[in-house]
C-alpha atoms as a PDB file:
ATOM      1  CA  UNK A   1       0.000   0.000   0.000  1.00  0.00           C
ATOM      2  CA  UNK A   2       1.177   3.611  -1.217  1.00  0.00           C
ATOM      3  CA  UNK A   3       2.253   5.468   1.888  1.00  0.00           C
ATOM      4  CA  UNK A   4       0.478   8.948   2.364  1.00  0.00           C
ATOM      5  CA  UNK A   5       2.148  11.904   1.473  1.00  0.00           C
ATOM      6  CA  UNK A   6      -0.359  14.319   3.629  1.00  0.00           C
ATOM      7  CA  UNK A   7       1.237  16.365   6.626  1.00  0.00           C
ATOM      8  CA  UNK A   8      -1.491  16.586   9.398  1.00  0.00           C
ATOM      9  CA  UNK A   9      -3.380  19.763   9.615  1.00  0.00           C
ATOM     10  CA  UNK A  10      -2.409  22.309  11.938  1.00  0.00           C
ATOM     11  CA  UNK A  11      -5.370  23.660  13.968  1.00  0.00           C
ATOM     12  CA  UNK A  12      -6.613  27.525  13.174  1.00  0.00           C
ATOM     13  CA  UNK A  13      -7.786  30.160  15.935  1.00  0.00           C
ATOM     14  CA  UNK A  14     -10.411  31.825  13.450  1.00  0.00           C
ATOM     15  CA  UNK A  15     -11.785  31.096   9.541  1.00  0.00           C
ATOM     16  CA  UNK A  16      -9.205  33.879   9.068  1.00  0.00           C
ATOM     17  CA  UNK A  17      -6.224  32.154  10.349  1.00  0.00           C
ATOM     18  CA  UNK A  18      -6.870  29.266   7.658  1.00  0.00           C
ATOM     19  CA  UNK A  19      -7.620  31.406   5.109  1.00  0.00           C
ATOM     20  CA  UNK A  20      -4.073  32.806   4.838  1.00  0.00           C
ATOM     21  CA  UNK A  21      -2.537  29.448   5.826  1.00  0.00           C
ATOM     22  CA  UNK A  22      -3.625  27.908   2.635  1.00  0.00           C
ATOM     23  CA  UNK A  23      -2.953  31.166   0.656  1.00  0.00           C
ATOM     24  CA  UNK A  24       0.586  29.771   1.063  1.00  0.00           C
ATOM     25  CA  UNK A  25       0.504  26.040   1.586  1.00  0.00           C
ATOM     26  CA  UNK A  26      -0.788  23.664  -0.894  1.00  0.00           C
ATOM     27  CA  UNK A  27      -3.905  21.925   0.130  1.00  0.00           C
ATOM     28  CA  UNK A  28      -2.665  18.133  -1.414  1.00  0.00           C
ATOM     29  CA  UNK A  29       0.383  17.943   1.434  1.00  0.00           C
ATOM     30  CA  UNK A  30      -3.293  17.967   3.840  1.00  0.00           C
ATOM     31  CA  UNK A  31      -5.512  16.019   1.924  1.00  0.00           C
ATOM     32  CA  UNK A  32      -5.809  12.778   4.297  1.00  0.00           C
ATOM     33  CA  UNK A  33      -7.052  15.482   6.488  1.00  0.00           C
ATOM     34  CA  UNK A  34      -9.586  17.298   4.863  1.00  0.00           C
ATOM     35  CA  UNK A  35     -13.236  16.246   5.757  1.00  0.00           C
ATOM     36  CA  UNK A  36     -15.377  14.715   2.834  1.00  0.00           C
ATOM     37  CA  UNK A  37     -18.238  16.725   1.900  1.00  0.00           C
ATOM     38  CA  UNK A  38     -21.654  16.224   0.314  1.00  0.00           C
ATOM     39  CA  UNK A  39     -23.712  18.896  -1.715  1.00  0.00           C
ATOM     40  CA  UNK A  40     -26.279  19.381  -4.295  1.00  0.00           C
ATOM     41  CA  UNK A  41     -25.808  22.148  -6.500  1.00  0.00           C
ATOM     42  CA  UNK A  42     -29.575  23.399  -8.032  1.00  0.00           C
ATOM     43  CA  UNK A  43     -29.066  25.714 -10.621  1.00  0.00           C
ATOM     44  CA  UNK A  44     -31.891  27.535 -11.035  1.00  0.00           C
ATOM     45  CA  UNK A  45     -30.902  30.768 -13.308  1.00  0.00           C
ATOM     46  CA  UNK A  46     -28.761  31.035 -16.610  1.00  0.00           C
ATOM     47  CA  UNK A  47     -27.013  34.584 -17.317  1.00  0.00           C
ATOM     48  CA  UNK A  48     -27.350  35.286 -21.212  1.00  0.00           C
ATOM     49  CA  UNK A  49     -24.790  37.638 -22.821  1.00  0.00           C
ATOM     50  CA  UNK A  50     -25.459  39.918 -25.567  1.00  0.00           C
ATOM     51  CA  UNK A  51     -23.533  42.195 -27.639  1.00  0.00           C
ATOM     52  CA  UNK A  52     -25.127  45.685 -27.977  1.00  0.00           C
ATOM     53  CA  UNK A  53     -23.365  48.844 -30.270  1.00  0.00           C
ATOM     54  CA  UNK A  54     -21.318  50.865 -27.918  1.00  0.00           C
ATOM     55  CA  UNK A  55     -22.692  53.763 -28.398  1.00  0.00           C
ATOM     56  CA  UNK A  56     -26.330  52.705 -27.477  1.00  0.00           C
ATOM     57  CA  UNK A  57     -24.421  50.535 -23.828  1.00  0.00           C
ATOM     58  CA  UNK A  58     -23.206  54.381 -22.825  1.00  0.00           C
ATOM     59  CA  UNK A  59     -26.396  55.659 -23.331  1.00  0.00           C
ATOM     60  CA  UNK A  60     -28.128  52.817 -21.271  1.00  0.00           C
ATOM     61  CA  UNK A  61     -25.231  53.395 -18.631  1.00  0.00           C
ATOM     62  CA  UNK A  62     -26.116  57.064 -18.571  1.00  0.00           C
ATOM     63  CA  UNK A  63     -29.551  56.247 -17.957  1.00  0.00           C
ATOM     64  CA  UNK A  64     -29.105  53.765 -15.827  1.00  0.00           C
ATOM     65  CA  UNK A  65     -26.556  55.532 -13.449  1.00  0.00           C
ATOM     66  CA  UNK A  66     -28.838  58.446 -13.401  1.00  0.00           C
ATOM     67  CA  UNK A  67     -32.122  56.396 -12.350  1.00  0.00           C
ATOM     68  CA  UNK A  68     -29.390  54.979  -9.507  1.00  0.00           C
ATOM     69  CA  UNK A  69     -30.284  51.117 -11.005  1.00  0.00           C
ATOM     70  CA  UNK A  70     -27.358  48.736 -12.421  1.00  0.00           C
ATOM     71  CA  UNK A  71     -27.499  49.067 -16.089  1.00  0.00           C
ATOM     72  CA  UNK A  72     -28.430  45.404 -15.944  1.00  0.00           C
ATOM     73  CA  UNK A  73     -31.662  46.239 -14.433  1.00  0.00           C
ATOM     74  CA  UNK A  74     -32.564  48.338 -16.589  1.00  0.00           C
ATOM     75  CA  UNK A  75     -31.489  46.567 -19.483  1.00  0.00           C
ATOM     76  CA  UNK A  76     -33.853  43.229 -18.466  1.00  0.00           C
ATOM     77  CA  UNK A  77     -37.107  45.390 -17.252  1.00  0.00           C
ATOM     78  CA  UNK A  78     -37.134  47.354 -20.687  1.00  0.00           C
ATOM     79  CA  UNK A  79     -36.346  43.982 -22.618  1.00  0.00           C
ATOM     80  CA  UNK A  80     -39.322  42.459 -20.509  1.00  0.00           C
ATOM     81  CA  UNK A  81     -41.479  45.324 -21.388  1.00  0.00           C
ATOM     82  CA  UNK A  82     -40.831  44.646 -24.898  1.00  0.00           C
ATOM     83  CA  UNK A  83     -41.336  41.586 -25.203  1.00  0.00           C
ATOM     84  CA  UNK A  84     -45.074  41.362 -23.060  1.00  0.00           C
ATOM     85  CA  UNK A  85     -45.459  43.967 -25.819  1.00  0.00           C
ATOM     86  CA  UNK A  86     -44.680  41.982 -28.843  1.00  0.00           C
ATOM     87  CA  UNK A  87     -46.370  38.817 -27.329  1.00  0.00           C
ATOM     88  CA  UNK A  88     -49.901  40.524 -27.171  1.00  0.00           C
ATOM     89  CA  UNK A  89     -49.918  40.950 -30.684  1.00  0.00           C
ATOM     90  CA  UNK A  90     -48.804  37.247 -31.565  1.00  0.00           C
ATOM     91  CA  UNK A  91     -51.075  35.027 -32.916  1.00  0.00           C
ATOM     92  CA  UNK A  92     -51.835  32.656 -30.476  1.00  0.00           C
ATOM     93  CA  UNK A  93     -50.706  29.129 -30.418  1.00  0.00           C
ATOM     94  CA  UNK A  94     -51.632  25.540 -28.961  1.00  0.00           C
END
């Protein structure tokens, strides 16, 4: 059997302390030590990127910045505006 190259963990005063211990150590020499952990990742959101002429992102910036909302915000409500606009007049379909 392989013998284990991990070094045993030192033990940490705050979250802090082990923070900037591994900012300099490498986390394999510890690995026997580590504690296994379980989680479920549920991803529920997607971020879409589009491009838009530069021009027209400054203005939206402008506007945004001087409504004091993240350009972001204003992008998506104006986008969702449009579009509940442009679905009322869609035929609809089964």
């Amino acid at each position: 059997m392989a013998e284990s190259r991990s070094r045993p963990m030192p033990k940490f005063t705050s979250l802090d302390k082990l923070v900037e211990f591994f900012d300099t150590h490498d986390m394999g020499e510890y690995w026997d030590d580590m504690p296994e952990v379980h989680f479920d990742v549920d991803i529920k959101r997607r971020t879409h990127l589009f491009a838009i002429d530069e021009d027209l992102a400054e203005r939206v910036t402008a506007i945004a910045r001087a409504k004091k909302v993240p350009s972001k915000t204003l992008v998506n409500d104006w986008l969702q505006e449009k579009v509940l606009e442009q679905m009322k007049t869609m035929p609809q379909t089964a």
